[in-house]
PDB file of N, CA and C in Angstrom:
ATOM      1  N   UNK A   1      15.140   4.269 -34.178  1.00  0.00           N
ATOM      2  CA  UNK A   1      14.094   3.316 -34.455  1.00  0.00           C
ATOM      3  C   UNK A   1      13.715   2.618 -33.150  1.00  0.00           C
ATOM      4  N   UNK A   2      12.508   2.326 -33.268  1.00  0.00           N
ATOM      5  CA  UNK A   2      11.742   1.767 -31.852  1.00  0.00           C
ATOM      6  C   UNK A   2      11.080   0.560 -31.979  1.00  0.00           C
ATOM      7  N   UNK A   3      11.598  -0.589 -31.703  1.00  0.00           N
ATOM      8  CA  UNK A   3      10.842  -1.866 -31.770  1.00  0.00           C
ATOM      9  C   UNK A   3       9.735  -1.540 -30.766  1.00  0.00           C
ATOM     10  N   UNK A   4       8.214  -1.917 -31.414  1.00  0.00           N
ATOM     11  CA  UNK A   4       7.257  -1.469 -30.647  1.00  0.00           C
ATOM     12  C   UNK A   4       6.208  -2.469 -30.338  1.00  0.00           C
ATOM     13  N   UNK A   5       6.023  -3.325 -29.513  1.00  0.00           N
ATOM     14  CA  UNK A   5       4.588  -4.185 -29.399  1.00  0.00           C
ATOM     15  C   UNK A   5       3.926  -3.789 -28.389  1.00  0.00           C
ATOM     16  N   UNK A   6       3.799  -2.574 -27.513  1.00  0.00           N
ATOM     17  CA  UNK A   6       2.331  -2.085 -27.263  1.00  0.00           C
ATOM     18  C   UNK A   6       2.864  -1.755 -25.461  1.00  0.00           C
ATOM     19  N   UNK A   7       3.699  -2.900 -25.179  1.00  0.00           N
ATOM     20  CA  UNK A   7       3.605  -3.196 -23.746  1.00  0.00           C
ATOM     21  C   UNK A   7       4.358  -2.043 -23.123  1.00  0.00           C
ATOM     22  N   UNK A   8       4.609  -2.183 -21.393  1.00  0.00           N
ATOM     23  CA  UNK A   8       5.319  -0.845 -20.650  1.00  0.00           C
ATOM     24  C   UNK A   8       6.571  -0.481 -21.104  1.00  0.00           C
ATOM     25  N   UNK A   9       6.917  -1.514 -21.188  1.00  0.00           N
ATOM     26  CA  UNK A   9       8.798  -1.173 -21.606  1.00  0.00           C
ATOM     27  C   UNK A   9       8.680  -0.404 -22.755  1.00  0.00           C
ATOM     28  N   UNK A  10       8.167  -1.187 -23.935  1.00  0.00           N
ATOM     29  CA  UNK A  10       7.967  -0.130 -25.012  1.00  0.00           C
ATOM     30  C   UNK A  10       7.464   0.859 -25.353  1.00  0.00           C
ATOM     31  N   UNK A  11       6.512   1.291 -24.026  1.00  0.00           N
ATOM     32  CA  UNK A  11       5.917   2.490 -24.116  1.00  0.00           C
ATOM     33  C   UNK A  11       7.027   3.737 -23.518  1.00  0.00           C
ATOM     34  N   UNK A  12       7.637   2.635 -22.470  1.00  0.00           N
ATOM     35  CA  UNK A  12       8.866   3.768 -21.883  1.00  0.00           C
ATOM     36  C   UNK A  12      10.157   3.841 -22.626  1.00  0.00           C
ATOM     37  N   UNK A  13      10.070   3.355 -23.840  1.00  0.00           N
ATOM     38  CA  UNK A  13      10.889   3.499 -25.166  1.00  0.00           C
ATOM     39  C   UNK A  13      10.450   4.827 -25.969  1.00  0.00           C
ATOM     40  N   UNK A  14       8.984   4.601 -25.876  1.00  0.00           N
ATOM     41  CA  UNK A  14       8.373   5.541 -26.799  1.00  0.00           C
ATOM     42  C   UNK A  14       8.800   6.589 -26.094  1.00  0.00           C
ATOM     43  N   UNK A  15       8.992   7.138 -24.757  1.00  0.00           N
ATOM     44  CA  UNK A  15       9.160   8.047 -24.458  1.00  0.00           C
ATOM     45  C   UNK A  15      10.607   8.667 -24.028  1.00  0.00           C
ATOM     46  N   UNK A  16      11.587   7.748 -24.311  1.00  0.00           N
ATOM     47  CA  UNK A  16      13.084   7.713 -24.005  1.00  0.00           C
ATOM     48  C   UNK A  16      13.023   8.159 -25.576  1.00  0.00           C
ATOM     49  N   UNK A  17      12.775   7.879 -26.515  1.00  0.00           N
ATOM     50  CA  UNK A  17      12.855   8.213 -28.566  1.00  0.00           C
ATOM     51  C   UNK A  17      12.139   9.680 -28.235  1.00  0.00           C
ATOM     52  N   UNK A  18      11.077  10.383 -27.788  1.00  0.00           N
ATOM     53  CA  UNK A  18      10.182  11.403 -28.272  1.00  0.00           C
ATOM     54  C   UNK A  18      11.143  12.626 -27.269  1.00  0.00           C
ATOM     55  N   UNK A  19      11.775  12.279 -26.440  1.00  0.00           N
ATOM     56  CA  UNK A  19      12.942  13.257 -25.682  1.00  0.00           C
ATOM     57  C   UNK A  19      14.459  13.298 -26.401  1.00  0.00           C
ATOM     58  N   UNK A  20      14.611  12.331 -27.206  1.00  0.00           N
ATOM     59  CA  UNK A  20      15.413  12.170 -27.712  1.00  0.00           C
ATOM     60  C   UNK A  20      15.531  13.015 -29.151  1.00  0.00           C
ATOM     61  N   UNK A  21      14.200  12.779 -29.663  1.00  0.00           N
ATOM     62  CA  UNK A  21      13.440  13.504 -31.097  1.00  0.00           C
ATOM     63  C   UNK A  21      13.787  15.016 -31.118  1.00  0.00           C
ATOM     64  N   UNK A  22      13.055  15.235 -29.497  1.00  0.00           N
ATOM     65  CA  UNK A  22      13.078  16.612 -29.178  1.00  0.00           C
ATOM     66  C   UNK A  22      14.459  17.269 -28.636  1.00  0.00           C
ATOM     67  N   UNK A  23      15.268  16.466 -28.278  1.00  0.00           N
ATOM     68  CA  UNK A  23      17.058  16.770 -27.877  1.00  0.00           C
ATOM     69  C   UNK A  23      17.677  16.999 -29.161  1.00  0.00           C
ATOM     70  N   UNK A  24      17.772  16.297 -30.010  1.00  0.00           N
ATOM     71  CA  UNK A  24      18.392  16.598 -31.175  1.00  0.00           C
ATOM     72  C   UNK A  24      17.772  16.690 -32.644  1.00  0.00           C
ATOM     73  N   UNK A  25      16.365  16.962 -32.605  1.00  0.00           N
ATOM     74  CA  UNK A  25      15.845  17.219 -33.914  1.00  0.00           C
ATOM     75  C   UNK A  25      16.046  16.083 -34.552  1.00  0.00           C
ATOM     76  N   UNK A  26      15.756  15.053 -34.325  1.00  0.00           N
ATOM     77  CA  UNK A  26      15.905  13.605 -35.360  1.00  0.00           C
ATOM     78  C   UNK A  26      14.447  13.040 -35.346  1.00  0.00           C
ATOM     79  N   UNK A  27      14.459  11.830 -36.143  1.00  0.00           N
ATOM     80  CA  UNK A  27      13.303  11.295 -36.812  1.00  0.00           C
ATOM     81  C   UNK A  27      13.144  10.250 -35.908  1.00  0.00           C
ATOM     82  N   UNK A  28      11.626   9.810 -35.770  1.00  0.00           N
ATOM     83  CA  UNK A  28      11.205   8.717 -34.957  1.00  0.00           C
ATOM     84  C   UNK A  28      10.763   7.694 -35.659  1.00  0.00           C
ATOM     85  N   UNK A  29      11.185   6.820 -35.405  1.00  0.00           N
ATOM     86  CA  UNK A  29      10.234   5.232 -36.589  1.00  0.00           C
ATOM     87  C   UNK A  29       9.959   4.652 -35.566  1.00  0.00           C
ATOM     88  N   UNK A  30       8.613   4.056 -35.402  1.00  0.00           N
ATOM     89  CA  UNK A  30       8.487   2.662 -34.248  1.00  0.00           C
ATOM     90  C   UNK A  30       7.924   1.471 -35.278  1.00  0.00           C
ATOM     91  N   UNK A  31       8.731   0.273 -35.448  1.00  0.00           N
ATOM     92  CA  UNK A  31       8.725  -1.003 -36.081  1.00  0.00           C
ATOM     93  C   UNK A  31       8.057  -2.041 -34.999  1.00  0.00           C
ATOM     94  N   UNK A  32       6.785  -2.418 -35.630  1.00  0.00           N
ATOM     95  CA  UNK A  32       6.177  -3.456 -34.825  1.00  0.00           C
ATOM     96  C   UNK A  32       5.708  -4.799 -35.729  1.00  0.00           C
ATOM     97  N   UNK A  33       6.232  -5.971 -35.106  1.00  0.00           N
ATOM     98  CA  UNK A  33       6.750  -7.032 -35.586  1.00  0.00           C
ATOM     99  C   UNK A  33       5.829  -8.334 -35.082  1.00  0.00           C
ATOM    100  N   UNK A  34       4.573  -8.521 -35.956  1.00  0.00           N
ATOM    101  CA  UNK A  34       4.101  -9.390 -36.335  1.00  0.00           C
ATOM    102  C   UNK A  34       4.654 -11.158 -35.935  1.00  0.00           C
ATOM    103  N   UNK A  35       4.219 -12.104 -35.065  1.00  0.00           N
ATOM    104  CA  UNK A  35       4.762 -13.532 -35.384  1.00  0.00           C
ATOM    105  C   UNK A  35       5.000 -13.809 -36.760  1.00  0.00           C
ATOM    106  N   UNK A  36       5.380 -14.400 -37.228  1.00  0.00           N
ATOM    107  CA  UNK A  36       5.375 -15.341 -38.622  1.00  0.00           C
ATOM    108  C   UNK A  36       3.948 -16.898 -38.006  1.00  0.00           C
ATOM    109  N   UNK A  37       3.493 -16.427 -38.598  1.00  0.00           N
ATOM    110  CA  UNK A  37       2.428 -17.284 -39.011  1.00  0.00           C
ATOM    111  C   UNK A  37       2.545 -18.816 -38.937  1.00  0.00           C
ATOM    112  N   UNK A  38       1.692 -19.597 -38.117  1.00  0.00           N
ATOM    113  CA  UNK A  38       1.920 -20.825 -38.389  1.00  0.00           C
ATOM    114  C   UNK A  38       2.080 -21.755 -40.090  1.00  0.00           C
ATOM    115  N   UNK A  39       3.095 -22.725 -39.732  1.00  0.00           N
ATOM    116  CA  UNK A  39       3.237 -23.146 -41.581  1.00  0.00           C
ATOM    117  C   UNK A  39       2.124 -24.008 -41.849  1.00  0.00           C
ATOM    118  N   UNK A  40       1.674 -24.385 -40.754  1.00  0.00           N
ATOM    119  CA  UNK A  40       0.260 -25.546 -41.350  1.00  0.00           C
ATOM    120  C   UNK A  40      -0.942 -24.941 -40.597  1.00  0.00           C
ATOM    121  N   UNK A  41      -1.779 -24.600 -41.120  1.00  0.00           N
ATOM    122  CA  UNK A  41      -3.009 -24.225 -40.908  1.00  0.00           C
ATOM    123  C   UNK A  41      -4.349 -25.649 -41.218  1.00  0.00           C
ATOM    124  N   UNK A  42      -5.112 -25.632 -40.545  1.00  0.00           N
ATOM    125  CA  UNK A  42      -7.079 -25.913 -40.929  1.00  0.00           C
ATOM    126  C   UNK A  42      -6.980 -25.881 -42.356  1.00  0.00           C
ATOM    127  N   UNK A  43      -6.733 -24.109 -42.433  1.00  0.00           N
ATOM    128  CA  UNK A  43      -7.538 -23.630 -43.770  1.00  0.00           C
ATOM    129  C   UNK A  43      -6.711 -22.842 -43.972  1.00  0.00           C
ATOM    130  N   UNK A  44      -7.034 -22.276 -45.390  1.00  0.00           N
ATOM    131  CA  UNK A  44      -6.476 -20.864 -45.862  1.00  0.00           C
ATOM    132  C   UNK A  44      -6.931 -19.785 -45.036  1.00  0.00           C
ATOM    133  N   UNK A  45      -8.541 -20.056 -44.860  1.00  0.00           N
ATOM    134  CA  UNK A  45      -9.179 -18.931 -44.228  1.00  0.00           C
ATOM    135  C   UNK A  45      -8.975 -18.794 -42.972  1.00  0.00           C
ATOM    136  N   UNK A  46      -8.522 -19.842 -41.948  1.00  0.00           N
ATOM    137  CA  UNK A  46      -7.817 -19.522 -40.326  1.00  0.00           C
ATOM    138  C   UNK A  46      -6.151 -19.083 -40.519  1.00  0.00           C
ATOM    139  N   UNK A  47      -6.025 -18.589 -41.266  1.00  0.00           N
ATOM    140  CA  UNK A  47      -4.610 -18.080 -41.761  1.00  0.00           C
ATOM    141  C   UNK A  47      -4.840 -16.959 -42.245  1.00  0.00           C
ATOM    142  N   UNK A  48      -5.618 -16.183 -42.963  1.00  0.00           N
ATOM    143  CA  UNK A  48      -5.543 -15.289 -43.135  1.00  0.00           C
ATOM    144  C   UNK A  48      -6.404 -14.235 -42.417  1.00  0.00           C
ATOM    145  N   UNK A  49      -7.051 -15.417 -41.335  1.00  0.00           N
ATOM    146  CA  UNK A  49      -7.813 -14.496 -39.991  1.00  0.00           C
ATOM    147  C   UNK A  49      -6.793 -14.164 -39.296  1.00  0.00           C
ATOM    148  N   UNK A  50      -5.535 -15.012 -38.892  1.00  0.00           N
ATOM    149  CA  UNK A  50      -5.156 -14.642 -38.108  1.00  0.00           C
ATOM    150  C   UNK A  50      -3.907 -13.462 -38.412  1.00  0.00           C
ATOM    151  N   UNK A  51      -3.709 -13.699 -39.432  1.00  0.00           N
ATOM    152  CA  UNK A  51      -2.835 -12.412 -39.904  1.00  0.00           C
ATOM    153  C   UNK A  51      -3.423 -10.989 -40.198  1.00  0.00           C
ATOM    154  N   UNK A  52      -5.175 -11.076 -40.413  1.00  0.00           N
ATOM    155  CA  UNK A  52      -5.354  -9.767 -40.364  1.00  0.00           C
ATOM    156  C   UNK A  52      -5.901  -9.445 -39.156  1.00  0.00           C
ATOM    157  N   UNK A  53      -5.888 -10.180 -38.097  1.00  0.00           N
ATOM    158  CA  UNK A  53      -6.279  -9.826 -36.814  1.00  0.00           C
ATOM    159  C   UNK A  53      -4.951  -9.386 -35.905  1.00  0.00           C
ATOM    160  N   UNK A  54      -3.795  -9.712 -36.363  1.00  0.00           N
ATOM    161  CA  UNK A  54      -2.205  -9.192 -35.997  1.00  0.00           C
ATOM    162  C   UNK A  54      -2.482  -8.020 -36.552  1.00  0.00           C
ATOM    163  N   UNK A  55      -2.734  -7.991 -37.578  1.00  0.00           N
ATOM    164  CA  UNK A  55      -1.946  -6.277 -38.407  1.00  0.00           C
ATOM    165  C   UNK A  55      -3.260  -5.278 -37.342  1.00  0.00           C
ATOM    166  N   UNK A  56      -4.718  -5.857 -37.323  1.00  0.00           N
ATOM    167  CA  UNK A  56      -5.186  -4.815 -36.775  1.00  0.00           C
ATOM    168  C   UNK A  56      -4.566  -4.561 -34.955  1.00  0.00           C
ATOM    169  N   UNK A  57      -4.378  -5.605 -34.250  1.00  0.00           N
ATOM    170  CA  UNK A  57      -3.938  -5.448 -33.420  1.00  0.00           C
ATOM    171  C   UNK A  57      -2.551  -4.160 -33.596  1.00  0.00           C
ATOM    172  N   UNK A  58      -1.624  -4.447 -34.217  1.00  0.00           N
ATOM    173  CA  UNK A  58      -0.570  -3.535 -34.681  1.00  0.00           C
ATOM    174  C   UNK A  58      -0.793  -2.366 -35.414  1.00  0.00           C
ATOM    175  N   UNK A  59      -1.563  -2.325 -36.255  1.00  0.00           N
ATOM    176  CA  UNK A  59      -2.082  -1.087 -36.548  1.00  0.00           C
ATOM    177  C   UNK A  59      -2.720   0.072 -35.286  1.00  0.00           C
ATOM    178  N   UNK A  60      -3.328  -0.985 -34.182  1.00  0.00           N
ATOM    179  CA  UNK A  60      -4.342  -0.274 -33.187  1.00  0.00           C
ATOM    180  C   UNK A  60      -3.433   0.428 -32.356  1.00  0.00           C
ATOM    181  N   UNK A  61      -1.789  -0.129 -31.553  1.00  0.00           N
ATOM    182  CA  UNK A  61      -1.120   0.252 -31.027  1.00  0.00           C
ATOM    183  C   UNK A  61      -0.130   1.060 -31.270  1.00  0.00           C
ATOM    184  N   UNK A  62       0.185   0.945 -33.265  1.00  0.00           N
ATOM    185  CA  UNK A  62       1.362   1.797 -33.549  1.00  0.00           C
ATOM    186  C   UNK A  62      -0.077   3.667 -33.391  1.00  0.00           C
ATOM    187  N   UNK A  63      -1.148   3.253 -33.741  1.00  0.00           N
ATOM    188  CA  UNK A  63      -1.961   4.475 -33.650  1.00  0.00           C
ATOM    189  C   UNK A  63      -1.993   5.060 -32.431  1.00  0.00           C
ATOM    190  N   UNK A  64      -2.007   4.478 -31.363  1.00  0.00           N
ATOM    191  CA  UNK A  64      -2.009   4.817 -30.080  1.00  0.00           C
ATOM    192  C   UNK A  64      -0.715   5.831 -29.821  1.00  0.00           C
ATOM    193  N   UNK A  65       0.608   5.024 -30.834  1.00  0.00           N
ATOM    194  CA  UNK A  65       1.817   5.410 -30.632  1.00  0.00           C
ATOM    195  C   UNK A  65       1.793   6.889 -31.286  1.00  0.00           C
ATOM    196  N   UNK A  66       1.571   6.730 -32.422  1.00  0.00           N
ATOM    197  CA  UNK A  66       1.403   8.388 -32.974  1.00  0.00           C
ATOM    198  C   UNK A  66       0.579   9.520 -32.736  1.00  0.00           C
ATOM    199  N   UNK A  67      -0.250   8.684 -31.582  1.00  0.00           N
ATOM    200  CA  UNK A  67      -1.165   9.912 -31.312  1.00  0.00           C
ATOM    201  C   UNK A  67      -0.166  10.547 -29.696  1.00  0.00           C
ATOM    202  N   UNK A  68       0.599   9.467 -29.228  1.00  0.00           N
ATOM    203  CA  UNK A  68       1.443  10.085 -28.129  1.00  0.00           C
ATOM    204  C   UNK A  68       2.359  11.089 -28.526  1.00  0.00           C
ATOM    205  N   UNK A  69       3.064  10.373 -29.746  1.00  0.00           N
ATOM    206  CA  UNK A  69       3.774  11.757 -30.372  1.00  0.00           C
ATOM    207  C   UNK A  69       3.396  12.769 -30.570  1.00  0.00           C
ATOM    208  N   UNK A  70       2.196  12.485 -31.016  1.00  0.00           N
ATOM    209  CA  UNK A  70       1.668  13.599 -31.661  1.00  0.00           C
ATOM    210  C   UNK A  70       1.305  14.874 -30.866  1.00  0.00           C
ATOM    211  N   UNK A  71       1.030  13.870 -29.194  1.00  0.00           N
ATOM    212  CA  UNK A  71       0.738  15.177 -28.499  1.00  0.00           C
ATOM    213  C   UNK A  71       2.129  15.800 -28.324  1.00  0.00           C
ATOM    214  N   UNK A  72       3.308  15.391 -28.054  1.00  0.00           N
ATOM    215  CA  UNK A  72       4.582  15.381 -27.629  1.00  0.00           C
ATOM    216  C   UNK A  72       4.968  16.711 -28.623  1.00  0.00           C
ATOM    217  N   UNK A  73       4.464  16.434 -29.700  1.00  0.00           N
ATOM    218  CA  UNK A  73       4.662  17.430 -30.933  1.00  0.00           C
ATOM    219  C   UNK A  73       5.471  17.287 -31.863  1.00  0.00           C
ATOM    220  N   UNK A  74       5.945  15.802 -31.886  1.00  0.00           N
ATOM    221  CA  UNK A  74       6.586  15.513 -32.944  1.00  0.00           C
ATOM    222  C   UNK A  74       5.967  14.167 -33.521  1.00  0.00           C
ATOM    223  N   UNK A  75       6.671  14.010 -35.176  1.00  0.00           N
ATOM    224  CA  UNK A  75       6.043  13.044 -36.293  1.00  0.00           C
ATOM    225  C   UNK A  75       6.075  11.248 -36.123  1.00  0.00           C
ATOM    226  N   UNK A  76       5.518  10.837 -35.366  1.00  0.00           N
ATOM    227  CA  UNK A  76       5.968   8.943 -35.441  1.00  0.00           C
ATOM    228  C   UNK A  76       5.595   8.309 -36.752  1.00  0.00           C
ATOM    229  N   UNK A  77       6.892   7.533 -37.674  1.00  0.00           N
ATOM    230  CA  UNK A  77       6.452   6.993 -38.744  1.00  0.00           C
ATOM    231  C   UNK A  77       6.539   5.654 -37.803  1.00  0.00           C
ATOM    232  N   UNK A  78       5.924   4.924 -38.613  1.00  0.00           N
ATOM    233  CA  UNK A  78       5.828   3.479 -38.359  1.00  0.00           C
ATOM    234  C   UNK A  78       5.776   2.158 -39.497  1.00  0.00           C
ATOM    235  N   UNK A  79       5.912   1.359 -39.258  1.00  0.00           N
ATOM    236  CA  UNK A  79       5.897  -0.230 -39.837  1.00  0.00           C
ATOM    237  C   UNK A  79       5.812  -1.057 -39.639  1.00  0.00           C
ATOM    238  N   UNK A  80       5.144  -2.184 -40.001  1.00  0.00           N
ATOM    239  CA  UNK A  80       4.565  -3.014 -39.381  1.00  0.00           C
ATOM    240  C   UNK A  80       5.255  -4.557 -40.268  1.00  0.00           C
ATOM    241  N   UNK A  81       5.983  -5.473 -40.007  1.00  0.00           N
ATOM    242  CA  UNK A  81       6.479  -6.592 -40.551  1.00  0.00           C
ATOM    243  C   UNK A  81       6.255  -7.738 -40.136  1.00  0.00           C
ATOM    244  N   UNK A  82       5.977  -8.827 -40.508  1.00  0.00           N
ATOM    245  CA  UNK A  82       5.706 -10.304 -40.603  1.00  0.00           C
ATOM    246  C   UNK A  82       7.088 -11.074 -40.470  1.00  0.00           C
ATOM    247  N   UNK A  83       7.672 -11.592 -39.268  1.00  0.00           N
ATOM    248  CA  UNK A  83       8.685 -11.546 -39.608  1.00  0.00           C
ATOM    249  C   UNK A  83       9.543 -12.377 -38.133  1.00  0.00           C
ATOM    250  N   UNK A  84      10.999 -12.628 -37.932  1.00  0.00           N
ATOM    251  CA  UNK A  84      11.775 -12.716 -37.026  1.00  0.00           C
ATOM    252  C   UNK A  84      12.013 -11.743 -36.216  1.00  0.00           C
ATOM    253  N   UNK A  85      12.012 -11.478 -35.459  1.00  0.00           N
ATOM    254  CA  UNK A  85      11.761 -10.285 -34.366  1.00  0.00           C
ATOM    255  C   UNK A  85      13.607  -9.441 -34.057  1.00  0.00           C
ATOM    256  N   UNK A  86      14.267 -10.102 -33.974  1.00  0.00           N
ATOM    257  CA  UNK A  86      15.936  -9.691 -33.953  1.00  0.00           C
ATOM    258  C   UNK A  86      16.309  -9.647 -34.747  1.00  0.00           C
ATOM    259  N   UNK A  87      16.455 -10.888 -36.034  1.00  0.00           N
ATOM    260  CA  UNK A  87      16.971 -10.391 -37.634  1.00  0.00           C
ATOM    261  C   UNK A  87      16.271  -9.296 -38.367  1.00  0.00           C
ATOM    262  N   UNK A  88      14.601  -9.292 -38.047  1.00  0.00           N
ATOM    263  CA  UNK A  88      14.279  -7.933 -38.916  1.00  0.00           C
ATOM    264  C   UNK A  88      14.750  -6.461 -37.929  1.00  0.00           C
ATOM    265  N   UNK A  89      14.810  -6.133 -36.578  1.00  0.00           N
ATOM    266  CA  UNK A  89      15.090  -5.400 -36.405  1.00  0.00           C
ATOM    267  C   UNK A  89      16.478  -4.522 -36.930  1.00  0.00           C
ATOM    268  N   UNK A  90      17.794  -5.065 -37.115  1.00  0.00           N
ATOM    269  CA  UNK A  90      18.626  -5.438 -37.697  1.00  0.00           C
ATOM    270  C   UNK A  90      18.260  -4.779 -39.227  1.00  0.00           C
ATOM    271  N   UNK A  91      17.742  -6.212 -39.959  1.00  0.00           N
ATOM    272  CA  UNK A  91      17.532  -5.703 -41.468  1.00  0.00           C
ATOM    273  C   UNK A  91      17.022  -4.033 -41.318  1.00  0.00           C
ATOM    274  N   UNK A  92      16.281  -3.668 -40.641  1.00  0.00           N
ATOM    275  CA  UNK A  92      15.621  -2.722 -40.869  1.00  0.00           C
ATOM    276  C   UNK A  92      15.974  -1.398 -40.671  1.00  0.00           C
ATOM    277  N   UNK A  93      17.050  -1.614 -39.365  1.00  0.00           N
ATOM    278  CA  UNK A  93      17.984  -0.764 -38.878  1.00  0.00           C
ATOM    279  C   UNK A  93      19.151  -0.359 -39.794  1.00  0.00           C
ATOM    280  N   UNK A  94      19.540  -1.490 -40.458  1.00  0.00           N
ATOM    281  CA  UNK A  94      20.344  -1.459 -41.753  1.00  0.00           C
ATOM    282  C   UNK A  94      19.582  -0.408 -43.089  1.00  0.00           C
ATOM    283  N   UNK A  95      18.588  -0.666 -43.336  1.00  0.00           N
ATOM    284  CA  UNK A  95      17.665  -0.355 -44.341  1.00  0.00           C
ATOM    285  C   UNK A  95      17.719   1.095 -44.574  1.00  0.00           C
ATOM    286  N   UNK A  96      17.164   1.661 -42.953  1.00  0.00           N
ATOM    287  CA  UNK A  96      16.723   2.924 -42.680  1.00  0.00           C
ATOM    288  C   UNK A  96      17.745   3.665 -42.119  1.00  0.00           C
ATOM    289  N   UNK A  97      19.235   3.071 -42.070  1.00  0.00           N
ATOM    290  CA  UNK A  97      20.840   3.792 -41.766  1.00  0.00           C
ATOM    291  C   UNK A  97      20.324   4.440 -40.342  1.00  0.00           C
ATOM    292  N   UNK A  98      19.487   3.785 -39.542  1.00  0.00           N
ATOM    293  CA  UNK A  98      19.372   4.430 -38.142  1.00  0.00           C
ATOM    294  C   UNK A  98      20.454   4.242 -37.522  1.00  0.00           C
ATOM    295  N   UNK A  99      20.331   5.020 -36.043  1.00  0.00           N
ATOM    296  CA  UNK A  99      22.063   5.442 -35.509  1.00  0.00           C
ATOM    297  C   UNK A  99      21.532   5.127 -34.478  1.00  0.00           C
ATOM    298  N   UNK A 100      20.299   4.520 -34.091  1.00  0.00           N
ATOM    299  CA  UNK A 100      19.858   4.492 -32.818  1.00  0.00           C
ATOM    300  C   UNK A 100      18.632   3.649 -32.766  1.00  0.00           C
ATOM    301  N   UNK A 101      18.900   1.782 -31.886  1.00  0.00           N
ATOM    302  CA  UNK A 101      17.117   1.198 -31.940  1.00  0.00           C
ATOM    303  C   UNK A 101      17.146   0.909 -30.379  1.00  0.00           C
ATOM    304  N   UNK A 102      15.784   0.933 -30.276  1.00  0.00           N
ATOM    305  CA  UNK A 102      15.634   1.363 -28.951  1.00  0.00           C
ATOM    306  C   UNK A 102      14.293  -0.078 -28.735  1.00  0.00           C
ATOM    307  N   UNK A 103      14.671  -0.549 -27.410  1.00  0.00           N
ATOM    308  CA  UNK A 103      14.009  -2.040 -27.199  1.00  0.00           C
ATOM    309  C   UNK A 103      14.008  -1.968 -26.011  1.00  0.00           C
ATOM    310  N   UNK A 104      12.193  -1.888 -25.529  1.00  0.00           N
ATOM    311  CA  UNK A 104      11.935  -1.828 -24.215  1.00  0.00           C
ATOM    312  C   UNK A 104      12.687  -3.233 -23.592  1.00  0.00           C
ATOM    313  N   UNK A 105      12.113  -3.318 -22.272  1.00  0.00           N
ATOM    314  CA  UNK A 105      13.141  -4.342 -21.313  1.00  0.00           C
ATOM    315  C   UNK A 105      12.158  -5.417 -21.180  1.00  0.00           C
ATOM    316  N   UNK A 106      10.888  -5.653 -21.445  1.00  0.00           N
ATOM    317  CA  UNK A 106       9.928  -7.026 -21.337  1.00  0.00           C
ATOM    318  C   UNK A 106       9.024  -6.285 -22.286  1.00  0.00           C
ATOM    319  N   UNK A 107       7.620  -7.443 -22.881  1.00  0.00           N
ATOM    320  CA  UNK A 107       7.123  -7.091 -23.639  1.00  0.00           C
ATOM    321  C   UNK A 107       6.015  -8.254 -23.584  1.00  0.00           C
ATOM    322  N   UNK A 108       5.520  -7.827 -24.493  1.00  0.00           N
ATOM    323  CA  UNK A 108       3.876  -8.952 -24.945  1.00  0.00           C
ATOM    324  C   UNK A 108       4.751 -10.001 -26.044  1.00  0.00           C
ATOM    325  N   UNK A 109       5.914  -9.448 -26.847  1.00  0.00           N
ATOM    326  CA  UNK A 109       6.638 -10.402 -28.154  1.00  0.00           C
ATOM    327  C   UNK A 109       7.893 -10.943 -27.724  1.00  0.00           C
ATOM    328  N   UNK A 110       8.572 -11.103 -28.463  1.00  0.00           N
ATOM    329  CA  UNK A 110       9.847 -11.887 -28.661  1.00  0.00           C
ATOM    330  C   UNK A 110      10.884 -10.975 -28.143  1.00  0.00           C
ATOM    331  N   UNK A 111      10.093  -9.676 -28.458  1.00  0.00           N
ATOM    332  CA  UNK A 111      11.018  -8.640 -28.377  1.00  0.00           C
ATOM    333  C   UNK A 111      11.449  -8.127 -27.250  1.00  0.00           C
TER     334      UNK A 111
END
């Protein structure tokens, strides 16, 4: 599994996982992890701008991500969570019984 927010490190994740994919025939997930949302907002409606302007941001980069695989020639699943950035990696790593998460060295997140 690949904590993923877009930046170099994680791109040189993406590519430390897709040699890895291809070394031993295993599965790729890249998990990209959303802030948690401010608790007091304006409005409802500057709250739910800004959460669907995250997911498209994250949607735009995990796509970027599967189209690298894709040239690579193997499958990138992905997911996208709202969330704590170290406890969900964790939960998720737990979830999906991965044997392996992979976290670039600087980033655009927490991560």
């Amino acid at each position: 599994m690949l904590a993923f927010d877009g930046s170099e490190g994680a791109k040189k994740g993406l590519e430390a996982g897709i040699g890895l994919v291809k070394l031993y025939q295993a599965e790729l997930w890249a998990l990209a992890m959303q802030e948690k949302l401010a608790r007091f907002a304006g409005t409802m409606d500057e709250v739910m701008e800004e959460k669907a302007f995250g997911r498209q941001y994250f949607e735009q980069i995990l796509g970027e991500a599967r189209l690298r695989a894709k040239e690579a020639g193997i499958e990138l699943k992905t997911d996208i969570r709202i969330s704590h950035h170290a406890k969900t990696i964790v939960e998720v790593a737990k979830e999906g019984k991965f044997d392996l998460i992979l976290v670039g060295h600087t980033g655009l997140s927490e991560v």
